[in-house]
Protein backbone atom coordinates (compact mmCIF):
# COMPACT_ATOMS: atom_id res chain seq x y z
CA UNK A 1 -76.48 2.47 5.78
CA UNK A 2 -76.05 5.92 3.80
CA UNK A 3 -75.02 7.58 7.08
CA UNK A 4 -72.72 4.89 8.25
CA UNK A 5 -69.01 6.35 8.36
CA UNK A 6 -67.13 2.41 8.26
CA UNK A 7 -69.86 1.65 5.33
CA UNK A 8 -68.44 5.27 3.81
CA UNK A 9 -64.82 3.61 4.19
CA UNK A 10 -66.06 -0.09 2.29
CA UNK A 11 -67.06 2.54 -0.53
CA UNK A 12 -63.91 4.57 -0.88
CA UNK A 13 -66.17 7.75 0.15
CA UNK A 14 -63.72 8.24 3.09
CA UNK A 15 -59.89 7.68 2.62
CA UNK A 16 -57.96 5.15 4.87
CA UNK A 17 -54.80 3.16 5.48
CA UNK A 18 -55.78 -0.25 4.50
CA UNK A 19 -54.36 -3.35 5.74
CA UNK A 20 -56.04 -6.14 4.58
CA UNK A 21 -58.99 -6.19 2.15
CA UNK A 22 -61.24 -9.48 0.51
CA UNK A 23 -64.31 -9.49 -0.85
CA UNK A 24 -66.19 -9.81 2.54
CA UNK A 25 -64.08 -7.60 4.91
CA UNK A 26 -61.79 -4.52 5.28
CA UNK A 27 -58.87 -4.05 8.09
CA UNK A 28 -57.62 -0.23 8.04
CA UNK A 29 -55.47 1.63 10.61
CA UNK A 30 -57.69 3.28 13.69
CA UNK A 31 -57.01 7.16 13.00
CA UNK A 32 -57.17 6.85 17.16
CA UNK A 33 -54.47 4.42 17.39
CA UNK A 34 -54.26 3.37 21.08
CA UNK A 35 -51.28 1.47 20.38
CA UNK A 36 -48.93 1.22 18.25
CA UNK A 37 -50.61 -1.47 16.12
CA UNK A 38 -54.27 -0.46 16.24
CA UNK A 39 -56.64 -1.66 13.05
CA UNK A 40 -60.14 -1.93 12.72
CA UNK A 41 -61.58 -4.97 10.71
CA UNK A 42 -65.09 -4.88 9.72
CA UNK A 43 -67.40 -6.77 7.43
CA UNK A 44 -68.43 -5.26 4.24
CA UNK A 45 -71.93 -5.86 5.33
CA UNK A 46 -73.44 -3.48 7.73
CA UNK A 47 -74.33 -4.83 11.20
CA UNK A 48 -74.74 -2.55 13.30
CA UNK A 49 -72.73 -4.88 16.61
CA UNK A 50 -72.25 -8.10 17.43
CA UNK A 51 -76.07 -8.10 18.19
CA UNK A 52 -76.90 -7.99 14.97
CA UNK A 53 -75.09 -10.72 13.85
CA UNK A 54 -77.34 -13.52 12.02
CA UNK A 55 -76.47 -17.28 13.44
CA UNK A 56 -76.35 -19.40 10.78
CA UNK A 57 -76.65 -16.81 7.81
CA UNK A 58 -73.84 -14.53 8.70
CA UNK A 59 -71.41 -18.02 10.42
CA UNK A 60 -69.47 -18.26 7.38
CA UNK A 61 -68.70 -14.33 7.64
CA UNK A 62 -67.74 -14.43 11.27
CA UNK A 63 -65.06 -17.56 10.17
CA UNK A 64 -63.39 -15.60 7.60
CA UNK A 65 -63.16 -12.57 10.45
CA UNK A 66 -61.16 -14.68 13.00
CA UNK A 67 -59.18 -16.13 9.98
CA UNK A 68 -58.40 -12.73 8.84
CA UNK A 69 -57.09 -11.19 12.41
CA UNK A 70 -54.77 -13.86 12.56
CA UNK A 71 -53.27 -13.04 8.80
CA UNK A 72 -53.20 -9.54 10.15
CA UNK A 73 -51.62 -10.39 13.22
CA UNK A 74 -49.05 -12.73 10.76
CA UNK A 75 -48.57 -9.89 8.48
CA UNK A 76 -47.48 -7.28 11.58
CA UNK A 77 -45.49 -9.32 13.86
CA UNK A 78 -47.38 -9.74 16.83
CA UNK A 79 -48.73 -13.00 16.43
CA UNK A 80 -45.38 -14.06 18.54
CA UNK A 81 -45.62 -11.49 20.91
CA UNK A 82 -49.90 -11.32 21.35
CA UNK A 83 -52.31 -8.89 20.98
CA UNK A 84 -55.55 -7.53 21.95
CA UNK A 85 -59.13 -8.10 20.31
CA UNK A 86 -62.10 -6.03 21.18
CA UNK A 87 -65.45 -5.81 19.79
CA UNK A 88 -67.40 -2.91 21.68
CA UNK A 89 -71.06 -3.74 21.82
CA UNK A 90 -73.18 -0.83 22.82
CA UNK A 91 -73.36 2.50 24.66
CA UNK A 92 -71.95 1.16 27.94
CA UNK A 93 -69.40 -1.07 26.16
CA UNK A 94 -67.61 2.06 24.34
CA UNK A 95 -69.19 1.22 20.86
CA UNK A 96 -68.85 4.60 19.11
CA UNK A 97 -69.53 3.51 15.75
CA UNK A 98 -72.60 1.18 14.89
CA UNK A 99 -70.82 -0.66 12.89
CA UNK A 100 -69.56 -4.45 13.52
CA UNK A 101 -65.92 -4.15 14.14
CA UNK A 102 -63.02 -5.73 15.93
CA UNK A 103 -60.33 -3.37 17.20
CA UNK A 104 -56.88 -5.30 16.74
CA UNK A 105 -54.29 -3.94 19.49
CA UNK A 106 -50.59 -4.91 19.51
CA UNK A 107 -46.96 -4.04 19.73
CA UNK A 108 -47.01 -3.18 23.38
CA UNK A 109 -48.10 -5.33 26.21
CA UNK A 110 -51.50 -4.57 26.76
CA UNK A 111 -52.52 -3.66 30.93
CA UNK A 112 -55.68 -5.36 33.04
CA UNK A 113 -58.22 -4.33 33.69
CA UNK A 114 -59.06 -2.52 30.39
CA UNK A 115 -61.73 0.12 31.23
């Protein structure tokens, strides 16, 4: 999507602090950090939410997601401690980009309820 600003990111069009990077996905820090860990993950592909996501095609994708917040979570320290994963799906779930994306939270204890 030409007018996609995480697809912008994949390309290098837009700048950011990456994290973790493979062929299929890309983990960068949130410019909105909420916390003092706070990075983004998101598929190369574009899909637009978790609603878009293709059972059986895009399985294999989704895998290497969960596999790669847990390297992320290795790789900054709070995979003793714990952290937060949220995947915003729509206008009334706080989606603000149409983009598939997990928002990693850590290195504070997160508070219930969320919203």
């Amino acid at each position: 999507m030409s007018n996609c600003i995480f697809c912008k990111i994949v390309k290098k069009e837009i700048p950011s602090k990456v994290i973790f990077e493979n062929e299929d996905l890309l983990a960068f820090n949130d410019v909105n950090a909420q916390a003092p860990i706070h990075i983004l993950l998101i598929p190369k592909i574009h899909r637009g939410s978790l609603l878009d996501f293709r059972e059986g095609e895009d399985d294999p994708l989704m895998v290497r997601m969960f596999a790669a917040i847990v390297q992320i979570a290795q790789l900054k320290g709070i995979d003793a401690t714990g952290f937060r994963l949220v995947a915003n799906t729509g206008h009334d779930g706080g989606q603000t980009v149409s983009h598939l994306h997990f928002h990693l939270l850590g290195g504070r204890r997160m508070n219930w309820p969320p919203g």
